[in-house]
Protein backbone atom coordinates (compact mmCIF):
# COMPACT_ATOMS: atom_id res chain seq x y z
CA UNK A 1 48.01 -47.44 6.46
CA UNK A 2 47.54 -51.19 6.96
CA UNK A 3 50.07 -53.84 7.28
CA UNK A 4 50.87 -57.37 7.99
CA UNK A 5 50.29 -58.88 11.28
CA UNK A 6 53.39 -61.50 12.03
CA UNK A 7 54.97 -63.36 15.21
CA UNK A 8 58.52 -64.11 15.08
CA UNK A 9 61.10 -65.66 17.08
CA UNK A 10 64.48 -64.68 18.24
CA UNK A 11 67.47 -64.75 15.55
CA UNK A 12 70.67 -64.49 16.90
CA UNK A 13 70.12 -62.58 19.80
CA UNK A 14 68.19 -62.28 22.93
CA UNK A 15 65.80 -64.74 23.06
CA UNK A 16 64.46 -64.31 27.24
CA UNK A 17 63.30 -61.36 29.34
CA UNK A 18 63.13 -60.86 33.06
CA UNK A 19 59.47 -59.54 33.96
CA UNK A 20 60.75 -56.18 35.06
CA UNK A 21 62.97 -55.85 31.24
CA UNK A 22 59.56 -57.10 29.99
CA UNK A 23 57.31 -54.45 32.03
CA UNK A 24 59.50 -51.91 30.97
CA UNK A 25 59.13 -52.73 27.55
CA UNK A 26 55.21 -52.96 27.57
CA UNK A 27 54.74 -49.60 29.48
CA UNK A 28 53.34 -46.73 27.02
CA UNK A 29 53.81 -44.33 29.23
CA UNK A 30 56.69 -41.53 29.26
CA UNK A 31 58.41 -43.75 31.62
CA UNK A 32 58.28 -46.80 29.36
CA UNK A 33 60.71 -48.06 26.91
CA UNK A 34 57.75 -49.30 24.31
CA UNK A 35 57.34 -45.74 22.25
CA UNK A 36 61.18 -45.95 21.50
CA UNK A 37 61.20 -50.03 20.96
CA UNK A 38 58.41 -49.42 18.39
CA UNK A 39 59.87 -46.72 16.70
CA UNK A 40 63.19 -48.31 16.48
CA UNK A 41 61.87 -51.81 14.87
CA UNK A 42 59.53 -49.59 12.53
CA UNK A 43 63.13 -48.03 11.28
CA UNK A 44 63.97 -51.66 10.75
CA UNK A 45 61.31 -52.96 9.07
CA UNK A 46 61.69 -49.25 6.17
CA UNK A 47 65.22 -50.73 5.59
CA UNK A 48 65.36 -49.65 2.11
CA UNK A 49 62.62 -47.00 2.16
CA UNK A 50 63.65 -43.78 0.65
CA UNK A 51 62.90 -41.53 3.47
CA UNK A 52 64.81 -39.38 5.70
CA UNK A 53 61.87 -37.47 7.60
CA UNK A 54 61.04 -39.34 10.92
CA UNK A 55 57.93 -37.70 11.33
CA UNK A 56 56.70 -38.94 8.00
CA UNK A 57 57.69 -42.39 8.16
CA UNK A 58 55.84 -42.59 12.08
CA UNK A 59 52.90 -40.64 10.06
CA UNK A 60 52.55 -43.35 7.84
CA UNK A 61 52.67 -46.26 10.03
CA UNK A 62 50.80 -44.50 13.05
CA UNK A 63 49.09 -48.15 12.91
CA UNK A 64 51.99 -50.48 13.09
CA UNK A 65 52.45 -51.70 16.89
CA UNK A 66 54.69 -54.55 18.57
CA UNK A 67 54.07 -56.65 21.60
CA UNK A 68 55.71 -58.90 23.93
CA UNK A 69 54.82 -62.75 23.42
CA UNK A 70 56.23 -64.70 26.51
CA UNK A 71 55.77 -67.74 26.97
CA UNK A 72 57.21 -70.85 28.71
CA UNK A 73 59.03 -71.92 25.25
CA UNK A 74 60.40 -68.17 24.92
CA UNK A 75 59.57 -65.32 24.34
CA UNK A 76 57.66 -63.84 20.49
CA UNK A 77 57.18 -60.72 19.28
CA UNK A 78 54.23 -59.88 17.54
CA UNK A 79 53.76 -57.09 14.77
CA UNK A 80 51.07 -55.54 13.92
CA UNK A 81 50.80 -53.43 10.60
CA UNK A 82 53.83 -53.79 9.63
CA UNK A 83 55.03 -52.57 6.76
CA UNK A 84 54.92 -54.79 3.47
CA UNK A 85 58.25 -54.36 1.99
CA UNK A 86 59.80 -56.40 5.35
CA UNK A 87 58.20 -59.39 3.98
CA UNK A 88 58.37 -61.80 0.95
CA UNK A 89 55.79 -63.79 0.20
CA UNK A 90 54.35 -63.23 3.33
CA UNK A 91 57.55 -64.29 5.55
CA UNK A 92 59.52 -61.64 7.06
CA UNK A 93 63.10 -61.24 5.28
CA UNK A 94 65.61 -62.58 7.56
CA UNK A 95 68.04 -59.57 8.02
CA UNK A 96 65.64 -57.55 9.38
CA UNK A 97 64.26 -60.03 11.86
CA UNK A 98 67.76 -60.66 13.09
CA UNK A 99 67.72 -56.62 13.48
CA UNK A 100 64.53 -56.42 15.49
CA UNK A 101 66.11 -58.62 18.40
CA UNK A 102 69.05 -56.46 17.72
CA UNK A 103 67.19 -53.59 18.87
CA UNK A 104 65.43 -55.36 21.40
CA UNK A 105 68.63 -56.56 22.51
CA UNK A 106 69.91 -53.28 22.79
CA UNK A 107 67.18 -50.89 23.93
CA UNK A 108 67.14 -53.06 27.33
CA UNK A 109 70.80 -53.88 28.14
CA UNK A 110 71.55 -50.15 27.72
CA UNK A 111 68.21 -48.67 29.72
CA UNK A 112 68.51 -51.86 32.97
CA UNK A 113 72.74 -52.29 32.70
CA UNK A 114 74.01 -48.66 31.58
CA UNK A 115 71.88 -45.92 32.05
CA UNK A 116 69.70 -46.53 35.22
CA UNK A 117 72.42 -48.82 36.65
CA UNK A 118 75.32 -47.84 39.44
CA UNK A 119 77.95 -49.58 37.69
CA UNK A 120 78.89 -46.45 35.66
CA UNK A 121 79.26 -42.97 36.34
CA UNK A 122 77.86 -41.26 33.23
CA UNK A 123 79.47 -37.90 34.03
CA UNK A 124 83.33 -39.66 34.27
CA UNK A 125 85.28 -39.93 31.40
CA UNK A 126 86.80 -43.59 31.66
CA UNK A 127 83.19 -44.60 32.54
CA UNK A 128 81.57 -43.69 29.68
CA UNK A 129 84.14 -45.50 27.80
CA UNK A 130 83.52 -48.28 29.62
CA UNK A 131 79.86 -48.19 28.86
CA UNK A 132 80.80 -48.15 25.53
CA UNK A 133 82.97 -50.81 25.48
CA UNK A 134 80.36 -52.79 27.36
CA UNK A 135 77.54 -52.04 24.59
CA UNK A 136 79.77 -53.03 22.45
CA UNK A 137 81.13 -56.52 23.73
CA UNK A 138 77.06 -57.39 24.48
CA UNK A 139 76.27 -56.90 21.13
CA UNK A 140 78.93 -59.25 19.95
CA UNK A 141 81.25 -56.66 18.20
CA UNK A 142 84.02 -56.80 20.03
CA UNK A 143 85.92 -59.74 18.91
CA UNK A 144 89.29 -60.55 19.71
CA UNK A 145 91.24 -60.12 16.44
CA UNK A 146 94.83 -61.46 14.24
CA UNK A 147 94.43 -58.50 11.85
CA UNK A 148 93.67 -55.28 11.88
CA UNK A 149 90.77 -54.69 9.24
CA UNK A 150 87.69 -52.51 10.08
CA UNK A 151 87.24 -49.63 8.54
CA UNK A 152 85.07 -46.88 9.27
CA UNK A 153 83.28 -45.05 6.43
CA UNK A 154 81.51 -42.07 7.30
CA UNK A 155 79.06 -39.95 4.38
CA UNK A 156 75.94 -38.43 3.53
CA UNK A 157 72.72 -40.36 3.47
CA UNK A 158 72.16 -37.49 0.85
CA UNK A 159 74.44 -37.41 -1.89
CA UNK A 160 74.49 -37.98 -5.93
CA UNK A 161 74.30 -40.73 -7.92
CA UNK A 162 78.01 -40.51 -8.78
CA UNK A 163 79.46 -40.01 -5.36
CA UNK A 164 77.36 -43.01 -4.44
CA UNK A 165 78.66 -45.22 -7.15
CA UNK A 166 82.35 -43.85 -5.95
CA UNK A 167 81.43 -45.22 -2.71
CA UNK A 168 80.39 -48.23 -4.10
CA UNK A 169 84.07 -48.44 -5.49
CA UNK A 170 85.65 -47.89 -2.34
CA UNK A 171 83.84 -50.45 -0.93
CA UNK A 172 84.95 -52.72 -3.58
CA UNK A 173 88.56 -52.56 -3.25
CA UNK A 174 88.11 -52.61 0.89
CA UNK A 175 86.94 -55.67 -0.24
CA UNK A 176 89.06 -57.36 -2.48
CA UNK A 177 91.54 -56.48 0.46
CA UNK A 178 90.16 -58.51 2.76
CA UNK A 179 88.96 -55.42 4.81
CA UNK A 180 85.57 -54.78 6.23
CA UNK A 181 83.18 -51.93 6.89
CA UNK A 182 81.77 -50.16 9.91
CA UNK A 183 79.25 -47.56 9.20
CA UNK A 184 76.40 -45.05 10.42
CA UNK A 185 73.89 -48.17 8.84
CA UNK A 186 71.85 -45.46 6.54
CA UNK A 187 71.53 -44.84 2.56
CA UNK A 188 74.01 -43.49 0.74
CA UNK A 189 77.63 -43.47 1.84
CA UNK A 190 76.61 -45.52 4.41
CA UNK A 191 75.55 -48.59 2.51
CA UNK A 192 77.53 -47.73 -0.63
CA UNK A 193 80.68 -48.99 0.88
CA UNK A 194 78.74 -51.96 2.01
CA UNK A 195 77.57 -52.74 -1.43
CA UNK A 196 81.24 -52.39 -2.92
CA UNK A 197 82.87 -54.76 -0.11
CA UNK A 198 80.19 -57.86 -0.71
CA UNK A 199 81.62 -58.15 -4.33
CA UNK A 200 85.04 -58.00 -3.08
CA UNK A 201 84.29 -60.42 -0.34
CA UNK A 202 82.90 -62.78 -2.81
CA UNK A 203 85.63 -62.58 -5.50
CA UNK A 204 87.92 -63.32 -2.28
CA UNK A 205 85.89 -66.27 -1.18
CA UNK A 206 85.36 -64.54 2.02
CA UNK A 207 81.87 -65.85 3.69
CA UNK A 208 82.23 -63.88 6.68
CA UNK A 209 82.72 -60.81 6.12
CA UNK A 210 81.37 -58.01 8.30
CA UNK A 211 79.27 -54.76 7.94
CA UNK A 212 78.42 -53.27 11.33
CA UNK A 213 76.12 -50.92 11.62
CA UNK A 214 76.31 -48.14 14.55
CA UNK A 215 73.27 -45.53 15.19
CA UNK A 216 71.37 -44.15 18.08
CA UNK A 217 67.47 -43.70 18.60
CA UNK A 218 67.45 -40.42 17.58
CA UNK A 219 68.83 -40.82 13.92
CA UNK A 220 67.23 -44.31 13.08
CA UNK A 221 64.28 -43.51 11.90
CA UNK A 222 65.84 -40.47 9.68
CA UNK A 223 68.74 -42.68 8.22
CA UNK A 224 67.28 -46.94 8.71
CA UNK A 225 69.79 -49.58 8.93
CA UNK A 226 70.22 -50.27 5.02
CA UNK A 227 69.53 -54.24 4.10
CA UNK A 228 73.73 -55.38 3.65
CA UNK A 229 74.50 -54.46 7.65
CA UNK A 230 74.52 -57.50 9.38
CA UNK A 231 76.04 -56.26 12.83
CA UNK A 232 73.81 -53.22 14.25
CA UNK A 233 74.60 -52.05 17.28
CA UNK A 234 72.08 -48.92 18.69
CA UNK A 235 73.95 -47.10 21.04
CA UNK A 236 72.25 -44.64 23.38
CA UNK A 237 73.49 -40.72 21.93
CA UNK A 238 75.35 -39.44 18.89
CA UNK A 239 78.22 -38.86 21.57
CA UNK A 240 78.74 -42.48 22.35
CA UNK A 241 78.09 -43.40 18.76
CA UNK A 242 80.82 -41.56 17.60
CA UNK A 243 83.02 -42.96 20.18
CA UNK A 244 81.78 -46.66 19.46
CA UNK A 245 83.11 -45.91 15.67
CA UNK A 246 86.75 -44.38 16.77
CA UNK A 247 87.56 -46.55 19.21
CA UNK A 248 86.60 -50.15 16.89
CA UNK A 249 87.71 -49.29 13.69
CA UNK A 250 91.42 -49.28 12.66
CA UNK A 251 91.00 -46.90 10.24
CA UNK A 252 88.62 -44.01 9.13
CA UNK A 253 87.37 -42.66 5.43
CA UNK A 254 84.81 -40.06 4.78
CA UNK A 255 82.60 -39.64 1.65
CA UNK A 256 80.69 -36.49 0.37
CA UNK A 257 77.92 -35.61 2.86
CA UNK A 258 76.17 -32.82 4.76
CA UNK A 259 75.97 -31.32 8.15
CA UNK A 260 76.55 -34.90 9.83
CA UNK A 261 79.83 -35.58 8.08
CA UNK A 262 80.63 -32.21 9.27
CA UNK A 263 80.01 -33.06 12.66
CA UNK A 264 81.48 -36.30 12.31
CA UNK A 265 84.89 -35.26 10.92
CA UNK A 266 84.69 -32.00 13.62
CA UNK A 267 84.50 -34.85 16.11
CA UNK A 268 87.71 -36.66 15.17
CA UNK A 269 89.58 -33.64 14.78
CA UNK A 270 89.04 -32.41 18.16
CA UNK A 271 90.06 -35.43 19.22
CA UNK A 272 93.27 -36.01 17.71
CA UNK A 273 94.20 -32.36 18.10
CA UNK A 274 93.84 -33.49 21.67
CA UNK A 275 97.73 -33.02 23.30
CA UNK A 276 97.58 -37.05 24.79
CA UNK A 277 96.55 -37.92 21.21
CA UNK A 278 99.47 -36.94 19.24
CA UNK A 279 101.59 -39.89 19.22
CA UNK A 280 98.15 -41.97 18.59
CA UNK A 281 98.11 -43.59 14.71
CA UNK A 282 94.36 -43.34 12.53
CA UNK A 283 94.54 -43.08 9.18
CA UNK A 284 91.80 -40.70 7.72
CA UNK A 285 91.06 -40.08 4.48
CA UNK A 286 88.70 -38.02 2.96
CA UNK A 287 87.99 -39.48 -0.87
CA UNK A 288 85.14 -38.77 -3.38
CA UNK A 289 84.75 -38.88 -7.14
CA UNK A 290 86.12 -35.76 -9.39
CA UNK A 291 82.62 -33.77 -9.02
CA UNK A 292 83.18 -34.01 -5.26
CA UNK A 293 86.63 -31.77 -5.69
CA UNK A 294 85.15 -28.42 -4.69
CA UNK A 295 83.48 -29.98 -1.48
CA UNK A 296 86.48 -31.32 0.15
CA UNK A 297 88.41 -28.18 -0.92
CA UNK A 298 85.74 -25.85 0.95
CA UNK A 299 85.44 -28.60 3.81
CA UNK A 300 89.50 -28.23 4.22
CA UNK A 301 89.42 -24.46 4.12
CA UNK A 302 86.93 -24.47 6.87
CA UNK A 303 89.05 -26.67 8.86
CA UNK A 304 92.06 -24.60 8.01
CA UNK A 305 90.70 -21.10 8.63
CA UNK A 306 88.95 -22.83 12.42
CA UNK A 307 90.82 -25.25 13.40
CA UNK A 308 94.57 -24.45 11.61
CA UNK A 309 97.13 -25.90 9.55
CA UNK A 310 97.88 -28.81 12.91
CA UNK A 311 93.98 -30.00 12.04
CA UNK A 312 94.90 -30.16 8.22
CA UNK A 313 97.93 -32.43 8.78
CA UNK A 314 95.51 -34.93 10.70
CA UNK A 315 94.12 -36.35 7.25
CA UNK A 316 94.41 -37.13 3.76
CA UNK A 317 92.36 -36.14 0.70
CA UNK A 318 92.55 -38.76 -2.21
CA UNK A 319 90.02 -37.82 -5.05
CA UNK A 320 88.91 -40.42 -7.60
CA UNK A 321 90.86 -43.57 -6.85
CA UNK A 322 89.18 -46.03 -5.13
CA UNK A 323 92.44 -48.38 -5.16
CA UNK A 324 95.02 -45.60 -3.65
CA UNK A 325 92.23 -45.19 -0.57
CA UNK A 326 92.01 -48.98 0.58
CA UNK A 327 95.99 -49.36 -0.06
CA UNK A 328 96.57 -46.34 2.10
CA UNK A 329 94.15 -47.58 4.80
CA UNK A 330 95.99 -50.78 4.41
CA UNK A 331 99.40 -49.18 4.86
CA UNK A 332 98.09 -47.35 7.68
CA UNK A 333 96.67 -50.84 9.63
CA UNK A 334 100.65 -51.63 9.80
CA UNK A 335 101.66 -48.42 11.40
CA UNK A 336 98.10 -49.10 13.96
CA UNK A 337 99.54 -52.70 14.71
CA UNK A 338 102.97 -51.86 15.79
CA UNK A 339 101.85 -48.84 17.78
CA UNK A 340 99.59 -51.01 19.75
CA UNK A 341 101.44 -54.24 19.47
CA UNK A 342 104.17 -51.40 21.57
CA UNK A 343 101.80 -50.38 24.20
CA UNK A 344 100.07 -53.57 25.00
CA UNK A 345 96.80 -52.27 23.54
CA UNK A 346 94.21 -54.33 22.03
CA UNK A 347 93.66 -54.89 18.20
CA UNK A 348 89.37 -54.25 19.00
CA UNK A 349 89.13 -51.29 20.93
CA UNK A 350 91.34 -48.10 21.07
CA UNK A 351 91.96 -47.83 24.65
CA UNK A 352 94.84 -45.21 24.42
CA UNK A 353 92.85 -42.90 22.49
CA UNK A 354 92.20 -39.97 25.05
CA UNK A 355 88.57 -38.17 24.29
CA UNK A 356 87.85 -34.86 26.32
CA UNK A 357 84.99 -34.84 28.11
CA UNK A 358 83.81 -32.26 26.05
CA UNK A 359 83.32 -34.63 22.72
CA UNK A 360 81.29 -37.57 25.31
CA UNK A 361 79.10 -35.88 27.59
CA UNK A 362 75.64 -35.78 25.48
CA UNK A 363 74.47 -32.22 24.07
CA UNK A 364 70.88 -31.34 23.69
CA UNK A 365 70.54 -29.20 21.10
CA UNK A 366 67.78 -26.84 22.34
CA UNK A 367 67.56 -22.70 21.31
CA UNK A 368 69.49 -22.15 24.20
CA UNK A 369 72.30 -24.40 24.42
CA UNK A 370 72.96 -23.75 20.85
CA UNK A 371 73.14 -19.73 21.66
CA UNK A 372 75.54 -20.43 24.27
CA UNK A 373 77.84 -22.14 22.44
CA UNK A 374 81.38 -20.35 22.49
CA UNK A 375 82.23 -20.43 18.29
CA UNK A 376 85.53 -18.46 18.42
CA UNK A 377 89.62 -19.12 18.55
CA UNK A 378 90.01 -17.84 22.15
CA UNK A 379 89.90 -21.53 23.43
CA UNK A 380 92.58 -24.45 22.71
CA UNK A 381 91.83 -26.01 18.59
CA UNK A 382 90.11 -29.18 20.41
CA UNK A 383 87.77 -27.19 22.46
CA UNK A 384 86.28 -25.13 19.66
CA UNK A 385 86.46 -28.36 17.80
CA UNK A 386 84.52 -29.37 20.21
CA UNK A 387 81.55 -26.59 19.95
CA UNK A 388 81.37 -26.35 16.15
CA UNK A 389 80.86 -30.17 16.79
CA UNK A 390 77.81 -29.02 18.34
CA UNK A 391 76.99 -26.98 16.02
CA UNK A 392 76.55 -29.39 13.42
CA UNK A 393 74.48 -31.62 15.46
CA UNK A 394 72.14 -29.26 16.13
CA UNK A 395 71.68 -28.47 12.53
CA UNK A 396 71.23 -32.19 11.94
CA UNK A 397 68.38 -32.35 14.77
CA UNK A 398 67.04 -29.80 13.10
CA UNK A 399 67.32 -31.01 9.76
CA UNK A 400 65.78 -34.90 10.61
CA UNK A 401 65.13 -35.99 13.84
CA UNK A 402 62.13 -35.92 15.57
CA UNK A 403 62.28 -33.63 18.37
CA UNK A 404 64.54 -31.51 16.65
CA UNK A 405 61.68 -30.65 13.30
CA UNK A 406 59.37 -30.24 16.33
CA UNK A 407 61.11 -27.72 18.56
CA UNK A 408 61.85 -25.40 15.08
CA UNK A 409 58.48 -25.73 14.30
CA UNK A 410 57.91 -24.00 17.60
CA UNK A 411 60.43 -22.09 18.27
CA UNK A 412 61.93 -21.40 14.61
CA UNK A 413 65.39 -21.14 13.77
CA UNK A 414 68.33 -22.17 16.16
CA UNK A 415 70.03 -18.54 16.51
CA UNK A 416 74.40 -19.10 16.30
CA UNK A 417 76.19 -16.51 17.09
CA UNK A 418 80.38 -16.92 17.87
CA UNK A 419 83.56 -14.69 15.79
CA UNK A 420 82.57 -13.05 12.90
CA UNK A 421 84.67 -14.79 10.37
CA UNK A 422 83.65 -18.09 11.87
CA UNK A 423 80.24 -17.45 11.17
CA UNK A 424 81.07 -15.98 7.42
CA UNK A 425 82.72 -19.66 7.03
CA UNK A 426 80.10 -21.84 8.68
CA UNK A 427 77.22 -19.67 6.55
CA UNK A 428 79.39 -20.22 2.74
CA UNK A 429 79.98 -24.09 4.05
CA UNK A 430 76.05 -24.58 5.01
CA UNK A 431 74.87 -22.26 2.01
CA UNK A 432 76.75 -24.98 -0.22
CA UNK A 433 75.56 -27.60 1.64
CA UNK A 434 71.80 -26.86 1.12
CA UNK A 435 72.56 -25.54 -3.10
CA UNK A 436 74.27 -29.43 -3.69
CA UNK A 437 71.07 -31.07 -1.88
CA UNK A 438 73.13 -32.35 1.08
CA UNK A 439 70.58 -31.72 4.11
CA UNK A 440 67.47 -33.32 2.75
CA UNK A 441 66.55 -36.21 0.38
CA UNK A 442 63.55 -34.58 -0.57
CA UNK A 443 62.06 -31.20 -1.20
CA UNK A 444 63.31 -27.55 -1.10
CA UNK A 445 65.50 -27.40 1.99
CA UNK A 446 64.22 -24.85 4.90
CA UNK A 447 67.05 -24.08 6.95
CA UNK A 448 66.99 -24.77 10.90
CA UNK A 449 69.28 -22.08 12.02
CA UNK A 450 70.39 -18.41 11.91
CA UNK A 451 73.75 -17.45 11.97
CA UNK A 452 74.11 -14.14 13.69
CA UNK A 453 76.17 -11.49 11.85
């Protein structure tokens, strides 16, 4: 499929290369960083695609290529194919420009200062939050802040056309509250919220206001940054994702979704049923419109019947008002401040929040890490939070992500085994899942897995 050839310059961002950053990103072979730069920017450049298959979307622009410009003035990239829709009347549309260098930006601090580098030590704890922070505070996110206002809103990229709109409402009185959003950077949930908060920020007067947008390279082709986020941020695995959104934003709120919300929720859970956690204020609320009633109701009878009532106590479910979610969020900011106005913590990053090494180090989900995973309730509520984490992400590799589609194709199903009446919950959950059109945008949905029984 043929595109349109461009050069652009830096916007925002990183606008010089050393030659060994810039050899790195030229070399095409396994060693190289230029396979995952290209596939990252041609994410970019689908923003607004509808399209969750990676495989597909690489398909159709096996053409498209990027390359290195340097020169004494600076350095250039130049495209090559790229897709149309990035451009208007033939000049590239600013906010994804600003996002290429945001992935170039990214893609070489984290391979040259995080993960080849001696300054951390991925396999401790306090250094992989450091490396987090770090990512973080390179990409600009980190700023030192008066308020507390960043809320985290976690969803489907697959979802209806009235839980959408819902999310759109949320968004909207975040908005009008002054608050702003933090998301995966997909479709659906994930720039509904977005959406909602730009009309509130404009009836406010607010100019600035702020939609980051957190991923990793295995999801961004599945789910690409939608047009509104003006803050992405790729961080290296789902497991430091997910601890880039808990420890920036003040607050958390989750929309109808699938098997990632699952995992995503699993994730905080574990980590506030943690024993150091506790004492440790985030307000989470689960919210979606009236047809989204029987999903959160299954969703909390999962987590009651797993994890126990302790788990259910950790959030809030508010269906169909958009108002009574931001206030509560709100309310909850207060309770956030004075508990880290106490300790001496800072307003940006949630350095008191403990996370088990369990919930950082990264899991690959092949056929034979996800039959060893232990599913049952002989192990402490944050542990088997932990696994059925796990579980969910390897569903979601299945379900989107490159290597994931690849290795089922291979190998078929992931086979789960783990306590019988675990596995009669996770199948009615998943089985629901699939019937409401959660795991896929398009087509009948094939499952990944095999629950033994």
């Amino acid at each position: 499929m043929s595109g349109q050839n461009t050069r652009i310059s830096p916007v925002g961002s990183l606008e010089v290369l050393s030659q060994i950053e810039a050899s790195n990103l030229t070399d095409r072979s396994d060693r190289g960083l230029h396979e995952l730069f290209r596939r990252c920017c041609l994410a970019v450049l689908n923003s607004g695609e509808n399209i969750d298959d990676a495989r597909a979307m690489l398909a159709e622009h096996e053409d498209f290529d990027i390359e290195l410009v340097q020169q004494e003035r600076g350095l250039k990239l130049h495209l090559k194919n790229a897709p149309h829709s990035a451009f208007v009347d033939g000049v590239m549309i600013k906010g994804m420009q600003e996002n290429l260098f945001a992935v170039l930006r990214d893609i070489v601090y984290v391979n040259h200062e995080i993960m080849t580098s001696t300054r951390f030590d991925l396999e401790k704890p306090e250094d992989i939050t450091n490396a987090v922070f770090h990512i973080l505070r390179h990409a600009g996110t980190l700023t030192p802040l008066k308020k507390l206002d960043l809320v985290v809103c976690w969803g489907g990229h697959s979802i209806s056309r009235e839980e959408y709109d819902y999310t759109k409402l949320v968004g909207y009185q975040l908005g009008l509250r002054g608050l702003n959003v933090i998301t995966g950077c997909g479709p659906g949930a994930m720039k509904g919220p977005m959406k909602g908060a730009t009309i509130g920020h404009a009836k406010q007067r607010i100019s600035a206001g702020r939609y980051i947008g957190i991923t990793e390279p295995g999801i961004i082709a599945a789910e690409a940054p939608n047009p509104i986020v003006n803050d992405l941020v790729i961080m290296p695995d789902i497991e430091k994702r997910l601890e880039a959104f808990v420890r920036t934003g003040h607050g958390i709120t989750v929309f109808p979704g699938g098997a990632g919300t699952a995992e995503e929720i699993l994730y905080l859970l574990g980590i506030r049923l943690h024993p150091d956690n506790k004492d440790i204020p985030l307000p989470f609320i689960w919210t979606g419109p009236k047809s989204s009633a029987d999903y959160f109701r299954q969703l909390d009878e999962f987590v009651s019947q797993t994890l126990g009532p302790a788990a259910q106590q950790l959030y809030t479910i508010i269906i169909d008002d958009p108002a009574r979610v931001a206030t509560e969020l709100k309310k909850g900011f207060t309770r956030v401040r004075e508990f880290r106005k106490e300790c001496n913590d800072a307003y940006y990053f949630n350095w008191k929040l403990t996370i088990d090494a369990n919930f950082q180090q990264p899991f690959n989900p092949t056929h034979e890490n996800m039959a060893k995973l232990n599913i049952s309730t002989d192990q402490e509520q944050h542990r088997l939070a932990a696994n059925l984490r796990r579980v969910f992400s390897g569903i979601v590799a299945g379900n989107v992500k490159e290597q994931g589609v690849r290795s089922i194709e291979e190998h078929g199903p992931f086979e789960i085994s783990g306590e019988q009446r675990i596995m009669t919950l996770l199948d009615e959950l998943l089985a629901s899942f699939a019937a409401a059109g959660r795991m896929k945008l398009h087509g009948k949905y094939t499952p990944c897995y095999r629950l033994a029984k």
